[in-house]
PDB file of N, CA and C in Angstrom:
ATOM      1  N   UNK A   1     130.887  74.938 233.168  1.00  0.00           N
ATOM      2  CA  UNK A   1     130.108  74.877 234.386  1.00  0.00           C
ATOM      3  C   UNK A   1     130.111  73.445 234.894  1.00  0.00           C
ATOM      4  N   UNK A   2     129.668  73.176 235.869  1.00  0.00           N
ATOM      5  CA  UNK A   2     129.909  72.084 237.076  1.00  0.00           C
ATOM      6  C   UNK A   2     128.418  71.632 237.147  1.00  0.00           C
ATOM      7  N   UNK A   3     127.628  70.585 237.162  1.00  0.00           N
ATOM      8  CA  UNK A   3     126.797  70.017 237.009  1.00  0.00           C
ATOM      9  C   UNK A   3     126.516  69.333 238.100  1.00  0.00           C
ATOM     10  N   UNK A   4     125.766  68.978 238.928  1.00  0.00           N
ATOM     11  CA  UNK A   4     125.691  68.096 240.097  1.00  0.00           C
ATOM     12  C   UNK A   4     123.583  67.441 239.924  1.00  0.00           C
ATOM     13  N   UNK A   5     123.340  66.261 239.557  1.00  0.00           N
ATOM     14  CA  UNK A   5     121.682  66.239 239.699  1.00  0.00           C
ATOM     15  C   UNK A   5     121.751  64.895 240.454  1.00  0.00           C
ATOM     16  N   UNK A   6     120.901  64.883 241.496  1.00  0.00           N
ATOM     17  CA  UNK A   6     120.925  64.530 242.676  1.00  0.00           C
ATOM     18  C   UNK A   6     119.445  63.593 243.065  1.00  0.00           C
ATOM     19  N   UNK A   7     119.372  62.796 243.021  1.00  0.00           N
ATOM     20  CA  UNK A   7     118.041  62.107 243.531  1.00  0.00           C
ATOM     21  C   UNK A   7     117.911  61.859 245.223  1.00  0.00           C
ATOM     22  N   UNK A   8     117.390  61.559 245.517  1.00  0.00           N
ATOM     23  CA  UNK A   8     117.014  61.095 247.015  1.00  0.00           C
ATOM     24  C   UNK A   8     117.616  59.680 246.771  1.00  0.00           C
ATOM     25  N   UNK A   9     118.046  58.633 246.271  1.00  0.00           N
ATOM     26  CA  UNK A   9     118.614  57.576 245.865  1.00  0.00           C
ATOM     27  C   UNK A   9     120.084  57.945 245.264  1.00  0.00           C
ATOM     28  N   UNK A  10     120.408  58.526 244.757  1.00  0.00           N
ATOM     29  CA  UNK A  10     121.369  58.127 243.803  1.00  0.00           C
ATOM     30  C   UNK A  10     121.960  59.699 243.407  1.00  0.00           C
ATOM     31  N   UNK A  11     123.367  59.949 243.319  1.00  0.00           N
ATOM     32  CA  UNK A  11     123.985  61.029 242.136  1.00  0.00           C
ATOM     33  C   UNK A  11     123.460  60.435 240.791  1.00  0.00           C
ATOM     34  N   UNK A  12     122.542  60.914 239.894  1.00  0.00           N
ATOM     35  CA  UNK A  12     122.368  60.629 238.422  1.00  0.00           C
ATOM     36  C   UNK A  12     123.388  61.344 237.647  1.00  0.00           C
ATOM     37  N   UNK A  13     124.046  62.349 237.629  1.00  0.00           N
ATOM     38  CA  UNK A  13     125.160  62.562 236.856  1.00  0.00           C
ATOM     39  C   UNK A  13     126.030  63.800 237.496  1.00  0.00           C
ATOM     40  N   UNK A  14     127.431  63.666 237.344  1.00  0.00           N
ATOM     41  CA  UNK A  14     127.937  65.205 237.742  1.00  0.00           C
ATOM     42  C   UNK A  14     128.888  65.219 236.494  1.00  0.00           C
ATOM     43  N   UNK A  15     128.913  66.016 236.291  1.00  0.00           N
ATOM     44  CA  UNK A  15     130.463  66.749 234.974  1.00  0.00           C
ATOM     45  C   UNK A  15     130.635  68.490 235.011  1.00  0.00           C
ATOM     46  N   UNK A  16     131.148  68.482 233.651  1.00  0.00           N
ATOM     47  CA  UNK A  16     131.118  69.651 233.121  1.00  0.00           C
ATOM     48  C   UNK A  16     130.489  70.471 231.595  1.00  0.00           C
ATOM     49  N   UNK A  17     129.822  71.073 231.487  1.00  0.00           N
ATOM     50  CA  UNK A  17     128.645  71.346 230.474  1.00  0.00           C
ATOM     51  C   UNK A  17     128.841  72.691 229.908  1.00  0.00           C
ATOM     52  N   UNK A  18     128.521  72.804 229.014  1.00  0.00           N
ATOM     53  CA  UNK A  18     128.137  73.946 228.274  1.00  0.00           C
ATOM     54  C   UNK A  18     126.858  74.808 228.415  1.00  0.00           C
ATOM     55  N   UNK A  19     125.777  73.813 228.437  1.00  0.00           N
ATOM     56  CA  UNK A  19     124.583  74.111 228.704  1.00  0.00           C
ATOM     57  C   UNK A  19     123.662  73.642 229.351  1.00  0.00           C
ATOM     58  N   UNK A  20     122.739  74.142 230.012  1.00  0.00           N
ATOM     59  CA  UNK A  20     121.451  73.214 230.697  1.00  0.00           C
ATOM     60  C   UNK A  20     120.381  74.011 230.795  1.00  0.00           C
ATOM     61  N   UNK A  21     119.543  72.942 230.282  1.00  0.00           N
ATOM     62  CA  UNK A  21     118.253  73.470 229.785  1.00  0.00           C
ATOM     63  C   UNK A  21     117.232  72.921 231.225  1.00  0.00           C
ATOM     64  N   UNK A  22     116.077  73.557 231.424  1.00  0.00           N
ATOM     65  CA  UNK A  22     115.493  72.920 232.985  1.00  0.00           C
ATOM     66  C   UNK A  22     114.287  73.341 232.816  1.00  0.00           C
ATOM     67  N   UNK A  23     112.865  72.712 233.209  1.00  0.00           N
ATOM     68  CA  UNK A  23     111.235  72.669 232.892  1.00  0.00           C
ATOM     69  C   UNK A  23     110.964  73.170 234.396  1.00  0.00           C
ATOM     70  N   UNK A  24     110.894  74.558 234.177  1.00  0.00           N
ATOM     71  CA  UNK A  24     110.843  75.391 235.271  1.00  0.00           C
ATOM     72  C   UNK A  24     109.800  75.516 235.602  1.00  0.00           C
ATOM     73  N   UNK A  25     108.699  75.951 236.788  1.00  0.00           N
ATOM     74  CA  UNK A  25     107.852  75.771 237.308  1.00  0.00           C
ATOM     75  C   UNK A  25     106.729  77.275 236.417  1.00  0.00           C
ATOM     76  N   UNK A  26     107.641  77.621 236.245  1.00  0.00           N
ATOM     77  CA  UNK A  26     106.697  79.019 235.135  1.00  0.00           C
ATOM     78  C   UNK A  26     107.189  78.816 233.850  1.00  0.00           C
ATOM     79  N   UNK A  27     107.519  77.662 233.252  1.00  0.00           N
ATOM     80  CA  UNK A  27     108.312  77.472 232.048  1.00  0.00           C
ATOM     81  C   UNK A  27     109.839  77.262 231.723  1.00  0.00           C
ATOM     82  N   UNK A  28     110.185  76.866 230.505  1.00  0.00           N
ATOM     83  CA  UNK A  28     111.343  76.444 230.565  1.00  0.00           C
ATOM     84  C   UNK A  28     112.312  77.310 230.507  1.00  0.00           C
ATOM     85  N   UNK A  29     113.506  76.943 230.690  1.00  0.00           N
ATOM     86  CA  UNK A  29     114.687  78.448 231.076  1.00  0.00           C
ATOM     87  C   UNK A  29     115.972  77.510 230.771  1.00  0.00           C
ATOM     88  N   UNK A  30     116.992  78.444 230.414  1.00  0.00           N
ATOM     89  CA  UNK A  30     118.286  77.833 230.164  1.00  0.00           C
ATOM     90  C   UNK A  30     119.529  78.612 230.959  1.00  0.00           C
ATOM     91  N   UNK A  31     120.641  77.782 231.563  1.00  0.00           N
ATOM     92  CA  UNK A  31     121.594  78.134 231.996  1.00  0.00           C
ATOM     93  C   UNK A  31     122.902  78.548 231.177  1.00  0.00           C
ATOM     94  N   UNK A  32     123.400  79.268 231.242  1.00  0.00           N
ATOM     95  CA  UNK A  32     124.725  79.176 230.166  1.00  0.00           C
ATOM     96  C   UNK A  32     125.769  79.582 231.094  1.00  0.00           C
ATOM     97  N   UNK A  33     127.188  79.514 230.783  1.00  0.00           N
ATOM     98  CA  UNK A  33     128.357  79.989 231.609  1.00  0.00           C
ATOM     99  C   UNK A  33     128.645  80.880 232.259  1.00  0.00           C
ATOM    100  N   UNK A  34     128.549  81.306 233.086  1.00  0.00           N
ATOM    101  CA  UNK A  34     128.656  82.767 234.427  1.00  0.00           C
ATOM    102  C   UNK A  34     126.940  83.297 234.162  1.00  0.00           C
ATOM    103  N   UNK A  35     126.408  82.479 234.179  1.00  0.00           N
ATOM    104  CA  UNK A  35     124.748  83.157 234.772  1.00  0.00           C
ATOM    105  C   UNK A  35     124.760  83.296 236.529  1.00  0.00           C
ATOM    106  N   UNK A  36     123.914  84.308 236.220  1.00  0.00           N
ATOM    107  CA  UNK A  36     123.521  84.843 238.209  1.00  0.00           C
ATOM    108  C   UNK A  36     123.213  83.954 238.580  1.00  0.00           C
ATOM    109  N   UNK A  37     123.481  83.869 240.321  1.00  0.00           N
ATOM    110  CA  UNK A  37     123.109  83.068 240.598  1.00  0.00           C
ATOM    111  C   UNK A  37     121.232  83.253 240.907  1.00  0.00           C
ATOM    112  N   UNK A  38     120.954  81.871 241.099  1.00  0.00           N
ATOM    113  CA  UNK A  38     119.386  81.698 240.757  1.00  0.00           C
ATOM    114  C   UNK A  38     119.273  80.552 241.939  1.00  0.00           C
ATOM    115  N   UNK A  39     117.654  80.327 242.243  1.00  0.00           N
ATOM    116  CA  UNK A  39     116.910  79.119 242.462  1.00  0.00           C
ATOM    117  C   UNK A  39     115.623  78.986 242.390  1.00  0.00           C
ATOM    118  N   UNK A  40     115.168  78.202 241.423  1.00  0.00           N
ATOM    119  CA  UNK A  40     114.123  77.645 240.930  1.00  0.00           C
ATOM    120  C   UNK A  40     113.561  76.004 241.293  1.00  0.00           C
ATOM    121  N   UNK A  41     112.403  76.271 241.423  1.00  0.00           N
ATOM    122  CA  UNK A  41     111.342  74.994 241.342  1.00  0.00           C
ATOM    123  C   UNK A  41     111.113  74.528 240.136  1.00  0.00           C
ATOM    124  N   UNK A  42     111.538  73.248 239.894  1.00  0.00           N
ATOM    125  CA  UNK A  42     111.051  72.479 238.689  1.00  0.00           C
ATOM    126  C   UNK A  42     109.791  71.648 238.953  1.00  0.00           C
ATOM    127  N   UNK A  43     109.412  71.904 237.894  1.00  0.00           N
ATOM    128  CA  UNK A  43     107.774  70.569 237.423  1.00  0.00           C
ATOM    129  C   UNK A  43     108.850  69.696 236.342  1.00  0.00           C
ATOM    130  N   UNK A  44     107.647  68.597 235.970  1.00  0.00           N
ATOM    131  CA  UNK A  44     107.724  67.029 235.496  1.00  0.00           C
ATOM    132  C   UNK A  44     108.205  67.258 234.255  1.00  0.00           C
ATOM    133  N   UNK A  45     109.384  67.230 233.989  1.00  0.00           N
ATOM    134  CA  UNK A  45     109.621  67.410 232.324  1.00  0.00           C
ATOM    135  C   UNK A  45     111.112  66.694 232.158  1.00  0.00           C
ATOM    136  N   UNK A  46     111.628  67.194 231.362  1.00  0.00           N
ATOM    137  CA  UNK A  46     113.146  66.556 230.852  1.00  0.00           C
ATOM    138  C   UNK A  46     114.290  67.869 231.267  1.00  0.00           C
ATOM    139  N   UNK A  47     115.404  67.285 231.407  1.00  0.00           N
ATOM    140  CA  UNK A  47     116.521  67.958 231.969  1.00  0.00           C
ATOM    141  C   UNK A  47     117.606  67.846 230.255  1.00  0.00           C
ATOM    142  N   UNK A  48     117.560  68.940 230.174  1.00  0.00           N
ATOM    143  CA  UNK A  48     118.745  68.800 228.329  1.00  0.00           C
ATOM    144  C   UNK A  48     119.734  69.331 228.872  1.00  0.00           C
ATOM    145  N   UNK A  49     121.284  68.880 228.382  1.00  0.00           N
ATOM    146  CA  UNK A  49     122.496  69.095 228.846  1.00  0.00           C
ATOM    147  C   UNK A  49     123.100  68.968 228.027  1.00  0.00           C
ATOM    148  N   UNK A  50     124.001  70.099 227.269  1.00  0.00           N
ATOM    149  CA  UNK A  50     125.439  69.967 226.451  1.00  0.00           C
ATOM    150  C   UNK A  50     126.362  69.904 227.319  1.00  0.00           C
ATOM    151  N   UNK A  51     127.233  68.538 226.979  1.00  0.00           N
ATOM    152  CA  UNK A  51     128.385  68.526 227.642  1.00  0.00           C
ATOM    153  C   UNK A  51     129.778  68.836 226.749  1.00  0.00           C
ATOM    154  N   UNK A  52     130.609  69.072 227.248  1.00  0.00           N
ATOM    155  CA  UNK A  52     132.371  70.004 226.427  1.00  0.00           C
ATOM    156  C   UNK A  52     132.126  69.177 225.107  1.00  0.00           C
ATOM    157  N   UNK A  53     131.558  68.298 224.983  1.00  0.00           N
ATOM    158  CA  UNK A  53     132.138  67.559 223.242  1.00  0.00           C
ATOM    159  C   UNK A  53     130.780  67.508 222.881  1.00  0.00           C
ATOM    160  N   UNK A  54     129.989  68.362 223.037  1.00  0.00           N
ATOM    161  CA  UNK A  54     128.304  69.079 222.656  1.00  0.00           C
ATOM    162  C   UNK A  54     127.487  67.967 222.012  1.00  0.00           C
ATOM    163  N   UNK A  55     127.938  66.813 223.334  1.00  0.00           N
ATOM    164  CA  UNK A  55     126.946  65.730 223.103  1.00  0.00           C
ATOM    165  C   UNK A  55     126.268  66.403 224.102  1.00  0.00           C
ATOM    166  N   UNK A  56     124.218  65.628 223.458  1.00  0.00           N
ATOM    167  CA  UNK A  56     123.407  66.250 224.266  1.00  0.00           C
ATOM    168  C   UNK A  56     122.564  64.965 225.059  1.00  0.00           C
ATOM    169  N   UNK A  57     122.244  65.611 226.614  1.00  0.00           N
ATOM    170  CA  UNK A  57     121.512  63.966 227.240  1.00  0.00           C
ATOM    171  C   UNK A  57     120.663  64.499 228.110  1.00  0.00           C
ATOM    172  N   UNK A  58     119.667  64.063 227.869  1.00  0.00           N
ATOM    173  CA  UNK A  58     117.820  64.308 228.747  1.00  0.00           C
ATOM    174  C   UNK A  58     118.322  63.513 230.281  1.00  0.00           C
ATOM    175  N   UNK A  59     118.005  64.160 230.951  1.00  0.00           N
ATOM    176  CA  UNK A  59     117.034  63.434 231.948  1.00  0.00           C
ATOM    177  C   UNK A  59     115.458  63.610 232.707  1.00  0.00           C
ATOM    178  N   UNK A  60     114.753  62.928 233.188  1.00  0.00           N
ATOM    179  CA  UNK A  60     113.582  62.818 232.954  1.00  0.00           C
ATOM    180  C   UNK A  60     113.032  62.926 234.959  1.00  0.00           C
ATOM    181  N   UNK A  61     112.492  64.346 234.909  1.00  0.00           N
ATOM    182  CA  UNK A  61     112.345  64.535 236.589  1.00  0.00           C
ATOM    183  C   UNK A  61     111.004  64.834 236.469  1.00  0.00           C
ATOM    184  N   UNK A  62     110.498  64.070 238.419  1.00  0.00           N
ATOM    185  CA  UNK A  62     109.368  64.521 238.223  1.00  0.00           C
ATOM    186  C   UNK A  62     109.078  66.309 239.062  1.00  0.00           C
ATOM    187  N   UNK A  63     109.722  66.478 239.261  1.00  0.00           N
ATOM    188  CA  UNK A  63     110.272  67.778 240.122  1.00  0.00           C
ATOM    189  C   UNK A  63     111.057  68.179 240.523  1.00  0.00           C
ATOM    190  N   UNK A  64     111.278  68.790 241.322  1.00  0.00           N
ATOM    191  CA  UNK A  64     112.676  69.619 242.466  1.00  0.00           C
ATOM    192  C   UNK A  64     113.462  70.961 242.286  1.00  0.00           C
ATOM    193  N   UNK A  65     114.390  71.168 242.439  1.00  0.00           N
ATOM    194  CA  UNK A  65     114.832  72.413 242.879  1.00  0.00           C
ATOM    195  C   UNK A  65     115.983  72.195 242.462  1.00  0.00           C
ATOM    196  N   UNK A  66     116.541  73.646 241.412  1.00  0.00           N
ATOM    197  CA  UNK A  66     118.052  74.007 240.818  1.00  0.00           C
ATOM    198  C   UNK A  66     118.440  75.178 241.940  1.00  0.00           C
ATOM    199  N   UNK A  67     119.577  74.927 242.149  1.00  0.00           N
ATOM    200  CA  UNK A  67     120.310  75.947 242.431  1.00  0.00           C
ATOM    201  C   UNK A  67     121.957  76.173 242.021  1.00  0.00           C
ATOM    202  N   UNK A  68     121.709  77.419 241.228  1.00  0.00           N
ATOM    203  CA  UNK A  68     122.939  78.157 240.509  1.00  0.00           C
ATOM    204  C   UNK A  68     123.777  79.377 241.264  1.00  0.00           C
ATOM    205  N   UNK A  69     124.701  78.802 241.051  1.00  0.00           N
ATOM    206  CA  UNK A  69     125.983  79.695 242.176  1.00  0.00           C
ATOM    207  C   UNK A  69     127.395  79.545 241.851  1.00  0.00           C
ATOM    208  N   UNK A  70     127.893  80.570 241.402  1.00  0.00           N
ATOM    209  CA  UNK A  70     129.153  80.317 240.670  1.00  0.00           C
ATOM    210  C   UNK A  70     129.760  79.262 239.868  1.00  0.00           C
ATOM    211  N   UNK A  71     128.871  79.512 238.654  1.00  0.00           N
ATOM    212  CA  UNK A  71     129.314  78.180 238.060  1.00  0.00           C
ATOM    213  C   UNK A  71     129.278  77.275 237.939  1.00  0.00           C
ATOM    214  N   UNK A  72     128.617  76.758 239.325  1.00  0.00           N
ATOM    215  CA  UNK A  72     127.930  75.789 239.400  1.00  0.00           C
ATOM    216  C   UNK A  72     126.642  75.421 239.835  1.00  0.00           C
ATOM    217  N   UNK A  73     126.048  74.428 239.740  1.00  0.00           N
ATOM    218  CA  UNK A  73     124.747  74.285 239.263  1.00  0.00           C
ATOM    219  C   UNK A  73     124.027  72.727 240.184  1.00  0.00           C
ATOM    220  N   UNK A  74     123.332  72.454 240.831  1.00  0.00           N
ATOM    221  CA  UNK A  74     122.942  71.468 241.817  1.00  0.00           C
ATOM    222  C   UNK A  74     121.550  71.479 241.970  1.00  0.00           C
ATOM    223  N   UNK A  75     120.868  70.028 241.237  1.00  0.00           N
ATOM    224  CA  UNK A  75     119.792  69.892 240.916  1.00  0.00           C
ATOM    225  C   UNK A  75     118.998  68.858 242.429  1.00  0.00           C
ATOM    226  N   UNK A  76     118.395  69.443 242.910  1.00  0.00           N
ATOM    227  CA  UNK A  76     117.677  68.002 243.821  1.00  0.00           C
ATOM    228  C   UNK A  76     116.567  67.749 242.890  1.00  0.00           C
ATOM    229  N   UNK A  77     116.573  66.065 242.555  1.00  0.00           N
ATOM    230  CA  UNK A  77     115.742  66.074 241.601  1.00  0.00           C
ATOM    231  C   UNK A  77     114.461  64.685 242.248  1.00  0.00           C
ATOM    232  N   UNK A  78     113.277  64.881 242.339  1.00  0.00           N
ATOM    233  CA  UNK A  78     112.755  63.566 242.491  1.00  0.00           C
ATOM    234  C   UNK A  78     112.241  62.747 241.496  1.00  0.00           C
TER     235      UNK A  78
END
């Protein structure tokens, strides 16, 4: 999957992943490879990401909005 997280400042990271984990506004939820597409509101928590060599890396949002769509995946994050 295709990764895109997005600040109002800055691209904070784009690649390709295995997994992503996201602090969803009704709790936490995980993405995996050909999931439906979705869009969700995030609250203040950490962003977990396996990338192809299943190193894993947080990032730290205080909100925003995922949206999942073929594979790929595009975080507006504040």
């Amino acid at each position: 999957m295709h990764i895109e997280i997005i600040t109002p400042d800055s691209t904070v990271y784009t690649g390709e992943i295995s997994l992503a984990q996201f602090p969803g506004k009704d709790g936490s939820f995980e993405i995996l490879n050909r999931h439906a597409p979705l869009i969700s509101v995030l609250k203040k928590g950490k962003i977990k990401l396996v990338d192809m060599e299943k190193q894993t890396r947080f990032f730290e949002v205080s909100g925003g909005v995922i949206e999942v769509r073929n594979n790929n995946i595009i975080v507006l994050a504040e």
